[in-house]
N, C-alpha and C. Protein backbone atom coordinates (compact mmCIF):
# COMPACT_ATOMS: atom_id res chain seq x y z
N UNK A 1 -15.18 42.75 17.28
CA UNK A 1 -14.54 41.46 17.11
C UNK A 1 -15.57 40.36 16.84
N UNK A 2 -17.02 40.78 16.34
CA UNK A 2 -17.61 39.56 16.45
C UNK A 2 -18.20 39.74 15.01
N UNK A 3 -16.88 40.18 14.23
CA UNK A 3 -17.23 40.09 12.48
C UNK A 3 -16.18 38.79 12.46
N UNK A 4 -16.53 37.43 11.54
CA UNK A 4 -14.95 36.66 11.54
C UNK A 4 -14.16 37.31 10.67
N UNK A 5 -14.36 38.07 9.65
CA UNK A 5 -13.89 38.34 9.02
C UNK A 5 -12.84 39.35 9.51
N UNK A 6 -13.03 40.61 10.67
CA UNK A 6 -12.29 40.87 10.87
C UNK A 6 -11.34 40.25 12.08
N UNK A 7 -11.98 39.00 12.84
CA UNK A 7 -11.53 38.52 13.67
C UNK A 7 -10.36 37.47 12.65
N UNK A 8 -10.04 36.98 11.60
CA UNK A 8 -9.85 36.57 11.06
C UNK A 8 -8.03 37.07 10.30
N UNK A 9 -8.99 38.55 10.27
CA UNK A 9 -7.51 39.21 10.04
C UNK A 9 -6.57 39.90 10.95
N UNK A 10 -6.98 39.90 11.88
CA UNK A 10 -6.36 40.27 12.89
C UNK A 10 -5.42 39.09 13.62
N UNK A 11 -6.34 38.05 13.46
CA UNK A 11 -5.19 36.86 13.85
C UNK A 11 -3.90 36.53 12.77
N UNK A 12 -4.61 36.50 11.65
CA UNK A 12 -3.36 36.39 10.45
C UNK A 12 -2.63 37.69 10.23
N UNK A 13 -3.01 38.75 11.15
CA UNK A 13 -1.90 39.86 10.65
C UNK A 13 -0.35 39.53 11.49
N UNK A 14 0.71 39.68 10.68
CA UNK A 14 2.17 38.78 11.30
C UNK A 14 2.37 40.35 12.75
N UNK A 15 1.86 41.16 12.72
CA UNK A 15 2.65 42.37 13.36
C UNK A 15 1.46 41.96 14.89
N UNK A 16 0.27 41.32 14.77
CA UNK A 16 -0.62 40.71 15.82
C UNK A 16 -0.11 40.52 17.17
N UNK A 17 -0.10 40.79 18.52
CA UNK A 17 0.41 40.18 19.49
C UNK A 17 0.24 38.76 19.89
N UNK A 18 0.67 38.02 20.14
CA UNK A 18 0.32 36.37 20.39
C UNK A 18 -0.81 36.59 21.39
N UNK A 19 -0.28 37.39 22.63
CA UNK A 19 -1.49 37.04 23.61
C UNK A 19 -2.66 37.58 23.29
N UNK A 20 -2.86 38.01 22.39
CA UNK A 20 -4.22 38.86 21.81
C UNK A 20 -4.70 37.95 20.56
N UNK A 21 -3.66 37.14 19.64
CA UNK A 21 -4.23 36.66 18.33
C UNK A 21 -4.74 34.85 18.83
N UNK A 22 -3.84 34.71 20.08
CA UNK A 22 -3.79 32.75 19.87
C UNK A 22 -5.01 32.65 20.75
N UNK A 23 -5.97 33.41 22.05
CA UNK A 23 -6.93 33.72 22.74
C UNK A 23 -8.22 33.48 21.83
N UNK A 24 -8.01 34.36 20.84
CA UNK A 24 -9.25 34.92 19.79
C UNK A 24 -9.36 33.27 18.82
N UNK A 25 -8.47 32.54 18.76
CA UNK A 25 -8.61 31.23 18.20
C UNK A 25 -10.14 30.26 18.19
N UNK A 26 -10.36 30.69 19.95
CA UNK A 26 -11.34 29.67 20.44
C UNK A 26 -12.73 30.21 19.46
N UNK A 27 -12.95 31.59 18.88
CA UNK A 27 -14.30 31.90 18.55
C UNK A 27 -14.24 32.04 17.33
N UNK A 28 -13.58 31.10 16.25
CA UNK A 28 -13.44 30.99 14.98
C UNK A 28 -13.76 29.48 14.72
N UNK A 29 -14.50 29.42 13.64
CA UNK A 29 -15.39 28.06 13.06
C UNK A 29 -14.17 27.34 12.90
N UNK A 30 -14.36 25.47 12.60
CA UNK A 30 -13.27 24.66 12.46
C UNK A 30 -12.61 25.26 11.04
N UNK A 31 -13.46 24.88 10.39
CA UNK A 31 -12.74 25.70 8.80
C UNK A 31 -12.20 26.66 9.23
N UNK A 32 -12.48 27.57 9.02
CA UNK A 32 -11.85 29.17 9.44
C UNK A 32 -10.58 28.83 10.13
N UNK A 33 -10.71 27.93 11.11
CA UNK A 33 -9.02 27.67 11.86
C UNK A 33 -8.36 26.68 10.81
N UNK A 34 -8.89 26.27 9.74
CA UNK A 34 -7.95 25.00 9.22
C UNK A 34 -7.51 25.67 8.31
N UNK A 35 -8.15 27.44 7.27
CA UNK A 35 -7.99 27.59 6.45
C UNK A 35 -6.36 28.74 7.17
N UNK A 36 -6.50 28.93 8.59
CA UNK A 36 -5.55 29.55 8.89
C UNK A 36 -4.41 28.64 8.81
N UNK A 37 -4.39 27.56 9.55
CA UNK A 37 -3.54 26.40 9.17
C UNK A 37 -2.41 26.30 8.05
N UNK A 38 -3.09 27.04 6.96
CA UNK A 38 -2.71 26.31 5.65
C UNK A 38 -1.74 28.02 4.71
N UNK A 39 -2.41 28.96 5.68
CA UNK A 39 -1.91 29.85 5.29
C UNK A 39 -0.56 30.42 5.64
N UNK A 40 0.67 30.92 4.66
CA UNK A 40 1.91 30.85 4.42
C UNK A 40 2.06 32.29 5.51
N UNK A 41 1.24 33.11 5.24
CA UNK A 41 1.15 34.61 5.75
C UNK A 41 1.06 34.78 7.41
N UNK A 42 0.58 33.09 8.14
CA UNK A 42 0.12 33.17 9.31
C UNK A 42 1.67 32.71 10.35
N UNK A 43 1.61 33.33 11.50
CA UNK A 43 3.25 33.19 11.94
C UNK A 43 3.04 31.67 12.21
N UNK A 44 3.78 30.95 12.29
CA UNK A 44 3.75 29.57 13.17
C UNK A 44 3.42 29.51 14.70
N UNK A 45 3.76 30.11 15.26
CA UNK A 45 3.36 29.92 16.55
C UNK A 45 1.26 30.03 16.37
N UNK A 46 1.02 30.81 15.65
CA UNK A 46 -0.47 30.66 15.22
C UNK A 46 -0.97 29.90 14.71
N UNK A 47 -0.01 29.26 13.70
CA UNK A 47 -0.62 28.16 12.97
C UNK A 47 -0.87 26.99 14.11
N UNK A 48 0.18 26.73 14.54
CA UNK A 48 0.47 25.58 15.33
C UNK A 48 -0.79 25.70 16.58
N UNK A 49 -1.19 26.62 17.32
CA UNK A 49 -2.25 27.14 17.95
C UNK A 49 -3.67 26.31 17.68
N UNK A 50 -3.26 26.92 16.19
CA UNK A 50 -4.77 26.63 15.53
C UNK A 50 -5.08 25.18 15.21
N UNK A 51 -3.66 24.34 15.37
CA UNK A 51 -3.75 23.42 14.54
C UNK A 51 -3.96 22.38 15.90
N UNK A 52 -4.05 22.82 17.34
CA UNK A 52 -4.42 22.73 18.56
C UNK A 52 -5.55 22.43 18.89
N UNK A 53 -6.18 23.54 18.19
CA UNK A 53 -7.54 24.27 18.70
C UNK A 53 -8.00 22.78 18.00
N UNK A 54 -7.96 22.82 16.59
CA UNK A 54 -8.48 22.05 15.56
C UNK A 54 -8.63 20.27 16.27
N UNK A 55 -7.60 19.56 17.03
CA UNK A 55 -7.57 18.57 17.31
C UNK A 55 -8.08 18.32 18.72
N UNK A 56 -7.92 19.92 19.72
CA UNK A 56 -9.18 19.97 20.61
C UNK A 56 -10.53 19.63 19.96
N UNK A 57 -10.99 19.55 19.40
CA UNK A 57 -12.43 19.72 18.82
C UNK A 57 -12.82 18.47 18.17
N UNK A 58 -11.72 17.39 17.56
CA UNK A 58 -11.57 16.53 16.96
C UNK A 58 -12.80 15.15 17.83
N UNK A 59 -12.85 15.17 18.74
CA UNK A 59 -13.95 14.00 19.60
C UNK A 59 -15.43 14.31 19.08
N UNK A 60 -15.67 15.62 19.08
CA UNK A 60 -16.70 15.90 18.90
C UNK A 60 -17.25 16.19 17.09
N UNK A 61 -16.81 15.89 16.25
CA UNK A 61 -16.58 16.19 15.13
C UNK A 61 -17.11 15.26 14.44
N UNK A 62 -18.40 15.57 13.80
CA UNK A 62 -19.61 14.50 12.72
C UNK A 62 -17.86 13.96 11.78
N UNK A 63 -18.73 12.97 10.59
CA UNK A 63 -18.27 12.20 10.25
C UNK A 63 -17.53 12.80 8.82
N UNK A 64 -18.94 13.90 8.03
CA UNK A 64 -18.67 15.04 7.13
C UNK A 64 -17.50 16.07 7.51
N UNK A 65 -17.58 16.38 8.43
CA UNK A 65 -16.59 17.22 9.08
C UNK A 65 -15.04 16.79 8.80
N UNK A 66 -15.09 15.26 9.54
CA UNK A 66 -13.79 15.12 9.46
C UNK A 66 -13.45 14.59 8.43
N UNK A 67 -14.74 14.26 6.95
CA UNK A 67 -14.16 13.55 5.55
C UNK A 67 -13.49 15.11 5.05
N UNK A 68 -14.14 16.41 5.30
CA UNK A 68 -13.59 17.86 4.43
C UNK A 68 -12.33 17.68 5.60
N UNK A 69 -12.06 18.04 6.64
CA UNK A 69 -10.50 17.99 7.22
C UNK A 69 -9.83 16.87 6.58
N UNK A 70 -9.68 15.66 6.62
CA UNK A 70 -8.93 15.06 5.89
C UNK A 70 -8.55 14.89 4.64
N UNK A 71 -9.28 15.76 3.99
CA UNK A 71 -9.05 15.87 2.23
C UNK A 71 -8.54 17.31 2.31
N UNK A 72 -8.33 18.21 3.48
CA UNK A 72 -7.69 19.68 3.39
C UNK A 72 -6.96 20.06 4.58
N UNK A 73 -7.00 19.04 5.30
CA UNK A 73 -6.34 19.89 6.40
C UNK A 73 -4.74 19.86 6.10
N UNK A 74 -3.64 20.41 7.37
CA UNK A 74 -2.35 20.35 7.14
C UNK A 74 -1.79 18.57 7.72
N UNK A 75 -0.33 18.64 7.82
CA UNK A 75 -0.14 17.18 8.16
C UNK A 75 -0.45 17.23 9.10
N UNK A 76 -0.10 17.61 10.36
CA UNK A 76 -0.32 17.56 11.48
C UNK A 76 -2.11 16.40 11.67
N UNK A 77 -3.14 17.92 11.34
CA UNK A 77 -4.46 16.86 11.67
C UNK A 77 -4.46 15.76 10.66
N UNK A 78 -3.90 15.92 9.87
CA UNK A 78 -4.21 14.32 9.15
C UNK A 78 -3.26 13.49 9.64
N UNK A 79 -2.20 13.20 9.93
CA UNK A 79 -1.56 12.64 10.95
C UNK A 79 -2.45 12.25 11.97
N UNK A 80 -3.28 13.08 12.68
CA UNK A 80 -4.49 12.93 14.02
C UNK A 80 -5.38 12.12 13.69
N UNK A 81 -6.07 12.14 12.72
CA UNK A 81 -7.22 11.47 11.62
C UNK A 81 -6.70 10.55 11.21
N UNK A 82 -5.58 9.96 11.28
CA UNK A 82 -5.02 8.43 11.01
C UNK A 82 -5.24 7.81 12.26
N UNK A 83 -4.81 8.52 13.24
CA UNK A 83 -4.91 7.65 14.06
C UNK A 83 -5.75 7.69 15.41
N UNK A 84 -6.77 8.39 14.59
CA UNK A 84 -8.20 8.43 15.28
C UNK A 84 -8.74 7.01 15.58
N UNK A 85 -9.01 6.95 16.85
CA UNK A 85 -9.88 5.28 16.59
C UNK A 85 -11.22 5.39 15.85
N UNK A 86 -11.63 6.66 16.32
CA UNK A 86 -13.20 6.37 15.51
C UNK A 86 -12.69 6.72 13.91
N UNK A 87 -11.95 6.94 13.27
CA UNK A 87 -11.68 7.18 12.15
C UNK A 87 -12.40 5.82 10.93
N UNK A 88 -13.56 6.26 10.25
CA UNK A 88 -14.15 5.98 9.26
C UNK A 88 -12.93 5.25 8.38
N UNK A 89 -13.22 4.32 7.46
CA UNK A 89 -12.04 4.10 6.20
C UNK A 89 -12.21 5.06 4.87
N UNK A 90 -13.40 5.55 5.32
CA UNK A 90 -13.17 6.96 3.46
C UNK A 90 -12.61 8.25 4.34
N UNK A 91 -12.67 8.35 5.72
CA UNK A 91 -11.61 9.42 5.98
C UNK A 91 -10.30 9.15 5.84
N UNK A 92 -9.90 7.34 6.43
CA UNK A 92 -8.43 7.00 6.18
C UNK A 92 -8.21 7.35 4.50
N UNK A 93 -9.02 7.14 4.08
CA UNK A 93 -8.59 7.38 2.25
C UNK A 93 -8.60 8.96 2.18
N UNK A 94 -9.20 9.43 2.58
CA UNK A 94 -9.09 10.87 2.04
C UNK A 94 -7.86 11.50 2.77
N UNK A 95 -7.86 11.17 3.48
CA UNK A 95 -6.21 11.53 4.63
C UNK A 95 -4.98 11.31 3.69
N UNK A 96 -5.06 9.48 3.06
CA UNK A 96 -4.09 9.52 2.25
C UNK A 96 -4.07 9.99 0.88
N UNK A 97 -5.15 10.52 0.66
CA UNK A 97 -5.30 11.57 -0.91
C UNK A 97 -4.66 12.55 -0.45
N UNK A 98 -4.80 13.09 0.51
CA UNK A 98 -4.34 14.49 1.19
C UNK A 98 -3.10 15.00 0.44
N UNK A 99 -2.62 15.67 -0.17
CA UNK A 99 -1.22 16.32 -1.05
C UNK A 99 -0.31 16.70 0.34
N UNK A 100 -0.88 17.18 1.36
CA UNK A 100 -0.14 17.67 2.21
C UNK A 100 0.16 16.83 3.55
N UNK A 101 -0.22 15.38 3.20
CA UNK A 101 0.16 14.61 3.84
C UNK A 101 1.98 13.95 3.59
N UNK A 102 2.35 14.44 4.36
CA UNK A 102 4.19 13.63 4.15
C UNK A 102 4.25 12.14 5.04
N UNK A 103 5.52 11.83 4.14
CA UNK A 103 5.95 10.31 4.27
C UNK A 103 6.18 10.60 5.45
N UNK A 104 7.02 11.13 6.05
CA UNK A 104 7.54 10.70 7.66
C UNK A 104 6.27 11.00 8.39
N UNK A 105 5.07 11.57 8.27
CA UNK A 105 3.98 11.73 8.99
C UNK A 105 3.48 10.25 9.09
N UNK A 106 2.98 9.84 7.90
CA UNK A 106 2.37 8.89 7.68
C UNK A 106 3.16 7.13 8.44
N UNK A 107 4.31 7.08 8.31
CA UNK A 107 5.22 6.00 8.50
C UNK A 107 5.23 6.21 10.53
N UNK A 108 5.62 7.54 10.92
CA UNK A 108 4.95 7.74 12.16
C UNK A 108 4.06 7.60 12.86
N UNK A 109 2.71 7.55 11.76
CA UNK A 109 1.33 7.05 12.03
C UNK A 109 1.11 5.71 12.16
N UNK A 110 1.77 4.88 11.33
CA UNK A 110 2.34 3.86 11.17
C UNK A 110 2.54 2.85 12.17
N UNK A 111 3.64 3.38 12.77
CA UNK A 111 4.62 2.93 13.46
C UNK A 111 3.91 3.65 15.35
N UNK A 112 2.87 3.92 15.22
CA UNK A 112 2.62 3.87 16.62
C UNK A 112 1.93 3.24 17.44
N UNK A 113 1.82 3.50 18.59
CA UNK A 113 1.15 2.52 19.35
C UNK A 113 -0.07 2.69 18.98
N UNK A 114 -0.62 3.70 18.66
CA UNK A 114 -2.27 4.25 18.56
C UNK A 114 -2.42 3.40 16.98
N UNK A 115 -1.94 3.10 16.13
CA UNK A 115 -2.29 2.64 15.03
C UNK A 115 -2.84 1.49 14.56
N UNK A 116 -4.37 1.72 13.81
CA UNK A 116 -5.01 0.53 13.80
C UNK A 116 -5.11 -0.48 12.51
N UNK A 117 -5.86 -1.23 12.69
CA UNK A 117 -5.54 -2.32 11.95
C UNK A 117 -6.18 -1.82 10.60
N UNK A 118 -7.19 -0.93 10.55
CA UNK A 118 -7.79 -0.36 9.73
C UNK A 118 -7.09 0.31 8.88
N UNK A 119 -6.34 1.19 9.73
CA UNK A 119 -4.94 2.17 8.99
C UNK A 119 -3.74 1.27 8.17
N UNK A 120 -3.53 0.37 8.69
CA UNK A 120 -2.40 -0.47 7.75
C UNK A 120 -2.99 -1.14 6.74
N UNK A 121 -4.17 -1.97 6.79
CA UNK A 121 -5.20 -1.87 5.49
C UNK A 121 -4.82 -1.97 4.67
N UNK A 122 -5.61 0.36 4.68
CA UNK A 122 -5.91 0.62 4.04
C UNK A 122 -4.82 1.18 3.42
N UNK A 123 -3.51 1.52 3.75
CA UNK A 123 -2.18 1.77 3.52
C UNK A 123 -2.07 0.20 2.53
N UNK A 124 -2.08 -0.63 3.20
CA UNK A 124 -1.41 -1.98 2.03
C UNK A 124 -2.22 -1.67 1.25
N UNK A 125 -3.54 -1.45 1.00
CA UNK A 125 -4.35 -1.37 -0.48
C UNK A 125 -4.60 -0.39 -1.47
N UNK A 126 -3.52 1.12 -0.92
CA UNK A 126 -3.47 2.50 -1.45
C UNK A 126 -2.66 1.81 -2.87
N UNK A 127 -2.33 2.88 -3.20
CA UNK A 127 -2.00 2.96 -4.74
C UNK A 127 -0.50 2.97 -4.89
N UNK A 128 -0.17 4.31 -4.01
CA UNK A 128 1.32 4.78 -4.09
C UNK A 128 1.58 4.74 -3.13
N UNK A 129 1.57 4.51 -1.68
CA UNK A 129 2.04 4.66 -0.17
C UNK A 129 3.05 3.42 -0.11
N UNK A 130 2.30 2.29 -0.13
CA UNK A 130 3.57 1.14 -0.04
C UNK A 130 4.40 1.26 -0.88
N UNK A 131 4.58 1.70 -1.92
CA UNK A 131 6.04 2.01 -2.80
C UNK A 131 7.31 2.57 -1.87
N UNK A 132 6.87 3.33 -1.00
CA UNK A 132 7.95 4.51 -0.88
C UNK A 132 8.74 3.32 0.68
N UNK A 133 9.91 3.50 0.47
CA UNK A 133 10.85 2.77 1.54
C UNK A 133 10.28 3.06 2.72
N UNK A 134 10.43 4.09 3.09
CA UNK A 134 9.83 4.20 4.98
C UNK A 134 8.73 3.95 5.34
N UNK A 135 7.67 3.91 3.92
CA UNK A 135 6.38 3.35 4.37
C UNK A 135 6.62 1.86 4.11
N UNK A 136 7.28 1.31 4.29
CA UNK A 136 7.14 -0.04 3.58
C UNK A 136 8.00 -0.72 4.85
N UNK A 137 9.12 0.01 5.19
CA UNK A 137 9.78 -0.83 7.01
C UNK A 137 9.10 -0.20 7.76
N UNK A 138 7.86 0.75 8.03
CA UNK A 138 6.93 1.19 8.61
C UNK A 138 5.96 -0.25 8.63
N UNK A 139 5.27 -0.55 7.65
CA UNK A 139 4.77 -1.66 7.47
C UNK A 139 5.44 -2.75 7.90
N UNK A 140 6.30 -3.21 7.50
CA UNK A 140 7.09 -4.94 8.12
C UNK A 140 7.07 -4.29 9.82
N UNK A 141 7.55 -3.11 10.19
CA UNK A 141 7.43 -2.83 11.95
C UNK A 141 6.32 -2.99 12.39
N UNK A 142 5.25 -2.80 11.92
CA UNK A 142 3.50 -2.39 12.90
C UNK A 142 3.20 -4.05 12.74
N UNK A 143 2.69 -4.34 13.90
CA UNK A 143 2.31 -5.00 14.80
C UNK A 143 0.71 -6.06 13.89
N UNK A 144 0.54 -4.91 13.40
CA UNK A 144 -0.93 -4.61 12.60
C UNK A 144 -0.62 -5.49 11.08
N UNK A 145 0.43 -5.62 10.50
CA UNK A 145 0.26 -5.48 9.28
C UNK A 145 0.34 -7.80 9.43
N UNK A 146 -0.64 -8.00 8.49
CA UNK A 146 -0.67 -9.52 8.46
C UNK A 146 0.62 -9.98 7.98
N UNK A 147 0.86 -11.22 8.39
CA UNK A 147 2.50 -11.96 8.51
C UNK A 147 2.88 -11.65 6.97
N UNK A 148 1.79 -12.23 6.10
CA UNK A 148 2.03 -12.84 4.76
C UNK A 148 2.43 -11.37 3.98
N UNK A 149 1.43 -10.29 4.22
CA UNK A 149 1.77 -9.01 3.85
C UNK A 149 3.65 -8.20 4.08
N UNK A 150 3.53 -8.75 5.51
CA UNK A 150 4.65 -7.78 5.57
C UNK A 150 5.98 -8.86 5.31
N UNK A 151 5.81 -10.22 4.84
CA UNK A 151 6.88 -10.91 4.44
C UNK A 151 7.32 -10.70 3.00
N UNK A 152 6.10 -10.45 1.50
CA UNK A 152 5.86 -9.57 0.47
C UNK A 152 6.89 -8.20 0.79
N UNK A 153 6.50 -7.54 1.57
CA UNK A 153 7.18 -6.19 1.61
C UNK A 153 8.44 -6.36 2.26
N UNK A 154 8.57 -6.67 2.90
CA UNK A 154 9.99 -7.31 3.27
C UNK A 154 11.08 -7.63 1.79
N UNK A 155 10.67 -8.52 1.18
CA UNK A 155 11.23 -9.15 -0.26
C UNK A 155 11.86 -7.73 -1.16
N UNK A 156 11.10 -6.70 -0.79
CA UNK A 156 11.75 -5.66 -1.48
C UNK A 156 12.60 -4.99 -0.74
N UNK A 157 12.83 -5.21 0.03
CA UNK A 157 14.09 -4.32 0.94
C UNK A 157 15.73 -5.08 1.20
N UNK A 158 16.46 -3.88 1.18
CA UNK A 158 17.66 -4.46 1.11
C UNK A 158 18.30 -5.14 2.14
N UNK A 159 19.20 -6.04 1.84
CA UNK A 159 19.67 -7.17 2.91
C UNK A 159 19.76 -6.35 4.32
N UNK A 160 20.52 -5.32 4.74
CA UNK A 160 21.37 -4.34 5.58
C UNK A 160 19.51 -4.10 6.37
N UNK A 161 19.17 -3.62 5.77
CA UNK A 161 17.59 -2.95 6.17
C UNK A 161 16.86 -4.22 7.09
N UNK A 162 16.84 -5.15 6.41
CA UNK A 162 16.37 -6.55 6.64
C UNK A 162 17.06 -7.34 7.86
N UNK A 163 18.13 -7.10 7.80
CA UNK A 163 18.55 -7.37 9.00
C UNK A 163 18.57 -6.66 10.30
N UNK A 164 18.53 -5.41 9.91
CA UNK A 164 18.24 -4.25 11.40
C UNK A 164 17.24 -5.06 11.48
N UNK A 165 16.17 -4.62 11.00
CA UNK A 165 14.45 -5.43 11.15
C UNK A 165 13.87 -6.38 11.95
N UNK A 166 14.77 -7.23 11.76
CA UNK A 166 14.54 -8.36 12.31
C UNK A 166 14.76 -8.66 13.70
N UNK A 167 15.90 -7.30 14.26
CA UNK A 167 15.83 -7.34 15.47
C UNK A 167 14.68 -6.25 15.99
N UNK A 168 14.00 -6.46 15.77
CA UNK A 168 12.65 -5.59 16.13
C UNK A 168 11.09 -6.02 15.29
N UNK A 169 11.05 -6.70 15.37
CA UNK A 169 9.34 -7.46 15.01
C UNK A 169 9.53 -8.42 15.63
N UNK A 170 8.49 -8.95 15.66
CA UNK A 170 7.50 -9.87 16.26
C UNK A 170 8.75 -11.07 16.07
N UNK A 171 8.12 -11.96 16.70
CA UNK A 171 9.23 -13.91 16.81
C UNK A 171 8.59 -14.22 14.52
N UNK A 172 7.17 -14.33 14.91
CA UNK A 172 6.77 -15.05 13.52
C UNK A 172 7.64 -14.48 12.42
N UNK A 173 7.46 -13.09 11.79
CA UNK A 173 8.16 -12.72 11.19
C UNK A 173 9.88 -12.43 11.37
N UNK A 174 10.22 -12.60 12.39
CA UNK A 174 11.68 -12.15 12.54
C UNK A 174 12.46 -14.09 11.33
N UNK A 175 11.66 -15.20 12.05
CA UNK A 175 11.87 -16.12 11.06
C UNK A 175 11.51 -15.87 9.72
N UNK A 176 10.56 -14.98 9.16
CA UNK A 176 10.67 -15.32 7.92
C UNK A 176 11.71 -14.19 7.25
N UNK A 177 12.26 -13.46 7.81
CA UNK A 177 13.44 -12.68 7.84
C UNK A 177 14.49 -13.27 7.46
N UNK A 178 15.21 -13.71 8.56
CA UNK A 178 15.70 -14.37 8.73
C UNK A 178 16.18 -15.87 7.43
N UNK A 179 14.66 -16.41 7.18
CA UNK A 179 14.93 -16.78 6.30
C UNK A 179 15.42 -16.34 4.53
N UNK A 180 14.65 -15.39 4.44
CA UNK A 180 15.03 -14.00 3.18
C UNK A 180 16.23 -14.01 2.83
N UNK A 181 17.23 -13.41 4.25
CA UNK A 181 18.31 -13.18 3.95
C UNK A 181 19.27 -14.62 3.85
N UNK A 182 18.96 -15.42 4.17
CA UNK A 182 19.84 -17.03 4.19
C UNK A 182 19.37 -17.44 2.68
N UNK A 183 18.42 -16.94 1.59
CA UNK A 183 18.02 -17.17 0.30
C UNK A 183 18.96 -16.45 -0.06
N UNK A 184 19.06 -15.29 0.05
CA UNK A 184 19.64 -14.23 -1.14
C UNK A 184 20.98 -14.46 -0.37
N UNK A 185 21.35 -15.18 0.70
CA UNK A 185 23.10 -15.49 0.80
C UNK A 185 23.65 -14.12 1.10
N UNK A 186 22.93 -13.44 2.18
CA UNK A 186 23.56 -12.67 2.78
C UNK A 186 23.38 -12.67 4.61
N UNK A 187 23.30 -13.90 4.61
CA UNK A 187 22.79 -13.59 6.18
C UNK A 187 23.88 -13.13 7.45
């Protein structure tokens, strides 16, 4: 067992016992567990294991380390890597390059208490993230995002949306809400 290669396949074999494959986790490199991660062949209860192991390890993890996890890992650790405090801003970017990063991950990331000011940012200054609706009442919700920003993003959302909203942000913005909808004569 102290080839990875065959330690490797023995964890990804689906017929594997759990208490024998999710054990053997701890003596496999971070890669090696991220590339299990990603693999279709590996049961879930393993993946998910690995994807454990992977965010155990996450404190201790150079800066290189976590720019290759965030440009490959699954959602889960990039989800983690958002809302890392020590999280770098070219990992927040490579997180949101990530293909296998999803909207409800990200808007979750968003929308939590752990989420920093860094992360909404760099979200308002991405390319394609603020387009999409849930990232965008993700944004007008976080705490984080500047008045003037999330009154802009606000302007694109529909009256109905805008009004839930408003009972949930902050006093400053709930007025400029508020005001929105008394413009467009739907208040």
């Amino acid at each position: 067992m102290e080839n990875h290669r065959v330690l490797r396949a023995v964890i990804a074999h689906p017929n594997a016992p759990r208490h024998i494959s999710v054990p053997c986790l701890r003596d496999l490199y971070t890669f090696e567990l991220a590339g299990l991660t990603l693999s279709p062949a590996v049961r879930l209860d393993v993946r998910t294991a690995a994807e454990t192991a992977i965010l155990a390890r996450l404190p201790g993890m150079s800066l290189g380390e976590r720019l290759a996890l965030a440009r490959r890992g699954s959602t889960r650790i990039d989800e983690a890597l958002l809302l890392d405090a020590r999280s770098d801003a070219r990992v927040l970017q490579a997180a949101l390059a990530n293909p296998r990063l999803s909207e409800a991950a990200l808007a979750r990331a968003l929308q939590s208490s752990r989420a920093s000011e860094d992360l909404v940012r760099t979200v308002c200054r991405h390319d394609s993230w603020p387009l999409r609706r849930s990232i965008q009442i993700a944004l007008v919700r976080s705490r984080h995002t500047p008045l003037a920003r999330a009154v802009y993003v606000a302007g694109n959302l529909p009256a109905g949306i805008l009004r839930e909203l408003s009972e949930y942000v902050l006093p400053a913005l709930r007025i400029e809400l508020l005001k929105e909808l008394k413009r467009r004569g739907t208040e």
